[in-house]
Protein backbone atom coordinates (compact mmCIF):
# COMPACT_ATOMS: atom_id res chain seq x y z
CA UNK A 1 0.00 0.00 0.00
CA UNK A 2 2.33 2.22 1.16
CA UNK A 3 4.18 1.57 -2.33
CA UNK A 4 1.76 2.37 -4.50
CA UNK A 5 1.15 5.74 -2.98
CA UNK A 6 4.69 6.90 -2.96
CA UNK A 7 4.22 5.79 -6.82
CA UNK A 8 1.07 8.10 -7.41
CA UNK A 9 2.86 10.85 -5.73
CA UNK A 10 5.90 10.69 -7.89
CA UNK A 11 3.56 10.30 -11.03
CA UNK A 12 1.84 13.47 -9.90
CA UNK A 13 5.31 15.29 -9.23
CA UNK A 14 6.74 14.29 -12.91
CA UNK A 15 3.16 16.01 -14.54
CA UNK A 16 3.27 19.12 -11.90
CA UNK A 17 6.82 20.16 -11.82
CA UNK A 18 7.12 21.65 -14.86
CA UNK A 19 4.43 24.20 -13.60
CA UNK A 20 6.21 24.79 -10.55
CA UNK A 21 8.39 27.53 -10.70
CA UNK A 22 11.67 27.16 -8.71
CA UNK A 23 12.00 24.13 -9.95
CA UNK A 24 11.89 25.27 -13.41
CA UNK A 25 14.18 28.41 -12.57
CA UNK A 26 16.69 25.37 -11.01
CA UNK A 27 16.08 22.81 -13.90
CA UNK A 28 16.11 25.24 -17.29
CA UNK A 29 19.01 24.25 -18.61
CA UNK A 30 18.54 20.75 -17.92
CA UNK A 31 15.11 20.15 -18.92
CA UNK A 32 14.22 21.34 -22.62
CA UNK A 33 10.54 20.63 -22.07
CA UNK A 34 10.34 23.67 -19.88
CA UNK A 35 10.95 26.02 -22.83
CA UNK A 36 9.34 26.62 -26.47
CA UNK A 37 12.82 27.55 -28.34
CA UNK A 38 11.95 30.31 -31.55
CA UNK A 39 14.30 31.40 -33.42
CA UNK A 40 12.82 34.68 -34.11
CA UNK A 41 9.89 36.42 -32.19
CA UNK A 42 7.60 36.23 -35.04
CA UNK A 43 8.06 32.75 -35.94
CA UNK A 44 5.82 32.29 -32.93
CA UNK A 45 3.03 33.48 -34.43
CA UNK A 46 0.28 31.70 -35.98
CA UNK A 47 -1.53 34.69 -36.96
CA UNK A 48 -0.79 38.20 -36.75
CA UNK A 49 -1.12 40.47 -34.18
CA UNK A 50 -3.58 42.28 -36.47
CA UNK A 51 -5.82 39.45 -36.84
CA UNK A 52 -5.68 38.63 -32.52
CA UNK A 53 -6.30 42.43 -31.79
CA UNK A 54 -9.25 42.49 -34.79
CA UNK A 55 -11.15 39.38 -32.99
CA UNK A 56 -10.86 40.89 -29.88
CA UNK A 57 -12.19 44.07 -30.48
CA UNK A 58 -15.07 42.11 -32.70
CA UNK A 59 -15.94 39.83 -29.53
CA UNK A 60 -15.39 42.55 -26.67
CA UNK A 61 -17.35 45.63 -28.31
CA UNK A 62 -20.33 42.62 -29.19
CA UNK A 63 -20.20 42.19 -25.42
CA UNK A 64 -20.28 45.50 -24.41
CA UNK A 65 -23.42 46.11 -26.65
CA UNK A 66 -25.09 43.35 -25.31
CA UNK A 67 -24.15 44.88 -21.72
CA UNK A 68 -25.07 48.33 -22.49
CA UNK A 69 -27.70 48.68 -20.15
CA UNK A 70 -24.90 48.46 -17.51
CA UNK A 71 -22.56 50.86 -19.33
CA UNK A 72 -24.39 54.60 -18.52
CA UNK A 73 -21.07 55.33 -15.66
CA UNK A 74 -18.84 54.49 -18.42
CA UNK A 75 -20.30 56.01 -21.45
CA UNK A 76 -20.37 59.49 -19.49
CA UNK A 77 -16.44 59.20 -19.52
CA UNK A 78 -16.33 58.79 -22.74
CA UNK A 79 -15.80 61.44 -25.83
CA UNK A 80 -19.06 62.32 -27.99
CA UNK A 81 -16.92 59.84 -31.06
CA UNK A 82 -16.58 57.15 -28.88
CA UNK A 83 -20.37 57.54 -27.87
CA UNK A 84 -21.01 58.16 -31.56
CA UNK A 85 -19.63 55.36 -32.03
CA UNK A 86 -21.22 52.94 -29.90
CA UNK A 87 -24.66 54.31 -31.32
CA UNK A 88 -23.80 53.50 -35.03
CA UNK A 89 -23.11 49.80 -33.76
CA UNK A 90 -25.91 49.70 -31.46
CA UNK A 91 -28.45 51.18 -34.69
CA UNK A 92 -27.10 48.14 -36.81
CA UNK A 93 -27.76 45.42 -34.24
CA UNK A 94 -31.42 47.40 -32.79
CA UNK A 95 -32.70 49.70 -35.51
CA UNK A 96 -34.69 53.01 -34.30
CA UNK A 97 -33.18 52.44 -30.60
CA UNK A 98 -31.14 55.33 -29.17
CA UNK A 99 -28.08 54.39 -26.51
CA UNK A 100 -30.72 56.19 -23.70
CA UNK A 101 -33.85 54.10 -25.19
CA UNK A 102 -31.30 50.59 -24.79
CA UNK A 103 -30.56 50.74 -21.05
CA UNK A 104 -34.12 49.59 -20.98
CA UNK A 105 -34.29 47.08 -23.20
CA UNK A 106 -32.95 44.30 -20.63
CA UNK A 107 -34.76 41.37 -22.42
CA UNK A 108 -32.15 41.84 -25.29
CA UNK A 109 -29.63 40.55 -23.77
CA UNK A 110 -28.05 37.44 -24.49
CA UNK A 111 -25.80 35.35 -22.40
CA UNK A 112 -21.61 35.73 -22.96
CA UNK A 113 -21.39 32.77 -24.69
CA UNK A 114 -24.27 33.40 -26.91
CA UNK A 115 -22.58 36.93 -28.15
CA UNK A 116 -19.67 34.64 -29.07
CA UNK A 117 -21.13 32.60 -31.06
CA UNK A 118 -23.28 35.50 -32.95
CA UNK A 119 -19.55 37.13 -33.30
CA UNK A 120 -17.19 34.52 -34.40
CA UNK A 121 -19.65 31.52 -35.46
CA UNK A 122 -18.60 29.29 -32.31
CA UNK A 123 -18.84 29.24 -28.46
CA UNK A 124 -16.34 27.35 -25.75
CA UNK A 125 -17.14 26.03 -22.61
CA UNK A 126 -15.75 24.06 -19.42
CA UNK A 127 -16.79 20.92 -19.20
CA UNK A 128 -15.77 17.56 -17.44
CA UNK A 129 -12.76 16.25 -19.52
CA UNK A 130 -12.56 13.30 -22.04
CA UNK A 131 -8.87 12.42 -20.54
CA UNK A 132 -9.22 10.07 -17.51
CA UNK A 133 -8.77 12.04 -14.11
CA UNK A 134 -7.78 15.24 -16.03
CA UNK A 135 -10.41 17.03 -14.48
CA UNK A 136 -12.29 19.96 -16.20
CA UNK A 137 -11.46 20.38 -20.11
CA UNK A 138 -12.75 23.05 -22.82
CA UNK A 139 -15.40 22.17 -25.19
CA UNK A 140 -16.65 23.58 -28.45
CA UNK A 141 -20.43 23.66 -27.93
CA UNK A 142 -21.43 24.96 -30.96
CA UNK A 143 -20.70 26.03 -33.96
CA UNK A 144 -17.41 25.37 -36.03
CA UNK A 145 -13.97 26.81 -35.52
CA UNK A 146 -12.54 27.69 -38.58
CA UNK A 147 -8.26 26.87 -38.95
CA UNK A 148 -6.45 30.17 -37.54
CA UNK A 149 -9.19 31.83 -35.38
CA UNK A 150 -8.80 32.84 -31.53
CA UNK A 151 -10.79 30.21 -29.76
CA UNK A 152 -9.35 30.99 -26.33
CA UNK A 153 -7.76 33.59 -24.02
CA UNK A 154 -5.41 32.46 -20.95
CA UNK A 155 -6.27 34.32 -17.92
CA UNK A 156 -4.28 35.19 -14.86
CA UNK A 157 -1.88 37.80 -13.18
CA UNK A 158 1.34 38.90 -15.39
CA UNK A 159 5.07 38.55 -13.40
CA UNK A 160 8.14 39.23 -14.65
CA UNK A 161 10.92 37.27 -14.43
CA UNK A 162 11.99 39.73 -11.03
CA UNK A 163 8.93 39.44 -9.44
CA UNK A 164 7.64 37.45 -6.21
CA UNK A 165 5.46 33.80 -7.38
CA UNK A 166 7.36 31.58 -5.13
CA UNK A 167 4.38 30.69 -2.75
CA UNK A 168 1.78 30.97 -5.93
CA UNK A 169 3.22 28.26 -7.85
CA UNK A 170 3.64 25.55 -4.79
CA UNK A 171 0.48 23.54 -5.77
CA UNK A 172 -0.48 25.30 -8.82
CA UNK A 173 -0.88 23.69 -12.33
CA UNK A 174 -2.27 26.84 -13.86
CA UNK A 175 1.28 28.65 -14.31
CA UNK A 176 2.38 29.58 -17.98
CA UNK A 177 5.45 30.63 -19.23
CA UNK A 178 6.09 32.75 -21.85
CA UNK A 179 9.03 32.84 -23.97
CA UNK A 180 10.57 35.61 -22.68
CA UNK A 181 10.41 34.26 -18.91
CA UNK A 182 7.23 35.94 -18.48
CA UNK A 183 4.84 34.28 -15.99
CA UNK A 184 0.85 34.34 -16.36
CA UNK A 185 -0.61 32.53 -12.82
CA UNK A 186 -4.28 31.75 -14.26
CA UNK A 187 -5.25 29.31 -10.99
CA UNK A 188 -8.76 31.39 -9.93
CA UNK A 189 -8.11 29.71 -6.63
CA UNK A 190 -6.12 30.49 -3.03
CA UNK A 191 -3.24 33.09 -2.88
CA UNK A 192 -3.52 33.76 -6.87
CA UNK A 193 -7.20 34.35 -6.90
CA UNK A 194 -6.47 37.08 -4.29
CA UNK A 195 -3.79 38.71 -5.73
CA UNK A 196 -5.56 38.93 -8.96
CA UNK A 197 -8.47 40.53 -6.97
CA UNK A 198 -6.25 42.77 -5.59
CA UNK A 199 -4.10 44.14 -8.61
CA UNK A 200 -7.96 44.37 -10.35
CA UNK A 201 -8.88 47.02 -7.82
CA UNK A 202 -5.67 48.85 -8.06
CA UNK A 203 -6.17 49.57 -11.42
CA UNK A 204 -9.62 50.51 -11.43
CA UNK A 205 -10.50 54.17 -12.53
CA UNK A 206 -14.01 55.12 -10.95
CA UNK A 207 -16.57 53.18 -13.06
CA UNK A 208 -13.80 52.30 -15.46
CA UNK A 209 -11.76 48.21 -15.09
CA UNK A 210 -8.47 47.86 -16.57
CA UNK A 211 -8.98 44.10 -16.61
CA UNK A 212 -11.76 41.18 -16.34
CA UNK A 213 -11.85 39.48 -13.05
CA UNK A 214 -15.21 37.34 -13.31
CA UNK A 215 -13.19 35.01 -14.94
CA UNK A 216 -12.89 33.98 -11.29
CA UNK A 217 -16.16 33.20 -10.81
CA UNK A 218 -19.13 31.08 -12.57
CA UNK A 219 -20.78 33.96 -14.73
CA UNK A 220 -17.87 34.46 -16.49
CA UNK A 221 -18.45 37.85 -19.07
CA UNK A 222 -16.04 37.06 -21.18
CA UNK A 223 -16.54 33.90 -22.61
CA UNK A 224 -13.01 33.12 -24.44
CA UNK A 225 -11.44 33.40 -21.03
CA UNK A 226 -11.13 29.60 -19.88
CA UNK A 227 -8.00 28.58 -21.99
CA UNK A 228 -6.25 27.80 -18.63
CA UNK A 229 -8.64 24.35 -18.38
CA UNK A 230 -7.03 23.70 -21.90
CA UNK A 231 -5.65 20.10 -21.60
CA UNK A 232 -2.36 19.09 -22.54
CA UNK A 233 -2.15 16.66 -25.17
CA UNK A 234 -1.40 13.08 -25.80
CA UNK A 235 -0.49 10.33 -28.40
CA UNK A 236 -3.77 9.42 -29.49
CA UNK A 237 -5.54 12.79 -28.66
CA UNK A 238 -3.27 15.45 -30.75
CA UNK A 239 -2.71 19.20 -30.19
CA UNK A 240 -5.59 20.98 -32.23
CA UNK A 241 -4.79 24.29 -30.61
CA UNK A 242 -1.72 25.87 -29.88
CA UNK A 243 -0.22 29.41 -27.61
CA UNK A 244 0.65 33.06 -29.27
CA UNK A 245 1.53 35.36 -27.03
CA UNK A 246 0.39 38.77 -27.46
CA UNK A 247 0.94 42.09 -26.07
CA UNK A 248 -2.02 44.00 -25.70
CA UNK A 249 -1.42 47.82 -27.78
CA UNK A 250 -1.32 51.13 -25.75
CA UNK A 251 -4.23 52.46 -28.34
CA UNK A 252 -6.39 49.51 -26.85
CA UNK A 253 -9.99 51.41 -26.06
CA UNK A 254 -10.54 51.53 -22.43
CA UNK A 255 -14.06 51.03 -22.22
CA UNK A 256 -13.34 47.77 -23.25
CA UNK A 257 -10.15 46.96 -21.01
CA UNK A 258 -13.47 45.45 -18.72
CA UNK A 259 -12.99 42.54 -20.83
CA UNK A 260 -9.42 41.58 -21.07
CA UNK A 261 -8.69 38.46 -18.52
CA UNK A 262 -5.00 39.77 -17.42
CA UNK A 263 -3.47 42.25 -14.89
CA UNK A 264 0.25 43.00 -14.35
CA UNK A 265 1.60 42.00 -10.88
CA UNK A 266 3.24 45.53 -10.89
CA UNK A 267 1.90 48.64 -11.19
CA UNK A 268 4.46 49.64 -13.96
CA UNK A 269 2.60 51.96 -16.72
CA UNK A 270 5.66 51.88 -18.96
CA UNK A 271 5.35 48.12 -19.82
CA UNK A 272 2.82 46.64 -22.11
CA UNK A 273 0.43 43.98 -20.96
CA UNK A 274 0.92 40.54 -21.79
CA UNK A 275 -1.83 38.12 -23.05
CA UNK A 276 -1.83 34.82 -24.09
CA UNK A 277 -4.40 33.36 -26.85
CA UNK A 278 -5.07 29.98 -28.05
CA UNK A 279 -5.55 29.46 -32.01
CA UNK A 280 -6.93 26.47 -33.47
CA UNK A 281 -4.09 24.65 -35.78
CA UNK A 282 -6.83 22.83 -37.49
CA UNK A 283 -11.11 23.26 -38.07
CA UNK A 284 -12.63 22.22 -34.74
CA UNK A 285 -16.17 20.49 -34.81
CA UNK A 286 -18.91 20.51 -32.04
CA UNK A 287 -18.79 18.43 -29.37
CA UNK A 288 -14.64 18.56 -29.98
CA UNK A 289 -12.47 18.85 -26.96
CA UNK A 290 -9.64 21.30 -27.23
CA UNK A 291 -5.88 20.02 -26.38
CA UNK A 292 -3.24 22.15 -26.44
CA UNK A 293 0.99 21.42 -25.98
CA UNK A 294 2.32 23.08 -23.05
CA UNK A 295 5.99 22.44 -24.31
CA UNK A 296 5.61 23.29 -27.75
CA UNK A 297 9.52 23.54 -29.46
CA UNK A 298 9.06 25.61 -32.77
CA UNK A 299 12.06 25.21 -34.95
């Protein structure tokens, strides 16, 4: 007995270290499977930057149309263009309704996941996994996913390479590293759920959020932001999506920063904010699960 638990605990060590963070820092050298190795920055991506910022915009102003009835603190912030704006998209979608005449119209609005698929033609969802004792997975629940699109966003708290994880990554699986040492902690549990909570109310301007935290929760508004429950993949269940990292512009419109899944650790406004995406390497069906490789090597 006591045998074959010291041999589920080292099974469970082998799959976990290379999430856990000092061991990496100890190990990188010796242990390639820690690292994606690119030649060139751009030979990481799978699509442009262009194309990632483009869906996002698509997907986050559909979502805050669909929330406008929550939106009157924020629209008074903004200029008459931006409000201008919003009312030319809002006309397209509801015909003969003015932005004051919408904030009433509560029974058109659809559900986060529902916006996604009238956006992009798909929606994502957690869902128990098909891998034995993997836990939760992600799940295309409707629609198709074309070859190239965004199907996912990776949430969590940005660190750089200098800053303090040590007692967020004992226990944690959720801990991504980007190629530049970068750390994104999306574990919406313990110590890291806090300190996302915490960096999220830093940031905040008045009615305005610099980031999404309901990711954290079970009414999730941004539906792409569950890529962390991504499973890695295996011999007979391939990779059908894969990471591109992406650094989120300075022009980004704030009134829609509400929806981006990521805060920095630091309150440093000099340095860009990190995301991570997920793209699909191949068309994804209904019903598919998505698996992604967390040690990707592209040569």
């Amino acid at each position: 007995m006591p045998g074959r638990l010291l041999r589920g605990l080292w099974l469970r060590w082998r799959r976990y270290r290379y999430r856990f963070v000092p061991w990496i820092a100890l190990n990188l050298s010796h242990n390639p499977r820690t690292l994606r190795y690119v030649p060139e920055e751009s030979k990481d991506k799978v699509i442009s930057d262009e194309d990632v910022l483009g869906t996002l915009l698509k997907v986050f102003q559909a979502l805050f149309i669909n929330d406008f009835s929550k939106q009157s603190d924020i629209l008074t912030m903004l200029p008459e263009p931006i409000k201008s704006k919003y009312q030319d998209l809002l006309s397209v979608q509801h015909p003969r309704v003015n932005l004051l005449e919408y904030r009433h119209h509560q029974q058109n609005i659809f559900k986060p996941e529902e916006v996604l698929y009238k956006t992009l033609g798909f929606s994502v969802a957690r869902a128990t996994s098909s891998l034995i004792s993997a836990g939760k997975g992600v799940f295309v629940t409707k629609g198709l996913v074309p070859k190239g699109a965004v199907v996912s966003m990776y949430p969590g708290t940005v660190y750089h390479k200098y800053e303090p994880i040590f007692f967020q990554s004992i226990g944690n699986p959720f801990i991504f590293r980007c190629l530049d040492g970068v750390l994104i902690d999306g574990n919406d549990k313990g110590i890291s759920k806090v300190v996302y909570r915490s960096c999220n109310g830093r940031d905040r301007l008045g009615p305005l959020k610099m980031s999404d935290s309901t990711w954290l929760t079970s009414e999730i508004q941004n539906p792409l932001a569950i890529g962390q429950y991504v499973n890695n993949c295996s011999n007979d269940r391939p990779a059908n999506v894969c990471y591109q990292e992406f650094d989120v512009p300075a022009v980004f419109p704030i009134e829609l920063k509400q929806y981006l899944p990521n805060i920095a650790y630091s309150n440093d406004k000099q340095s860009t904010l990190r995301c991570v995406i997920l793209v699909a390497l191949r068309d994804i069906k209904q019903g598919e699960e998505l698996f992604s490789n967390y040690y990707t090597i592209v040569s």
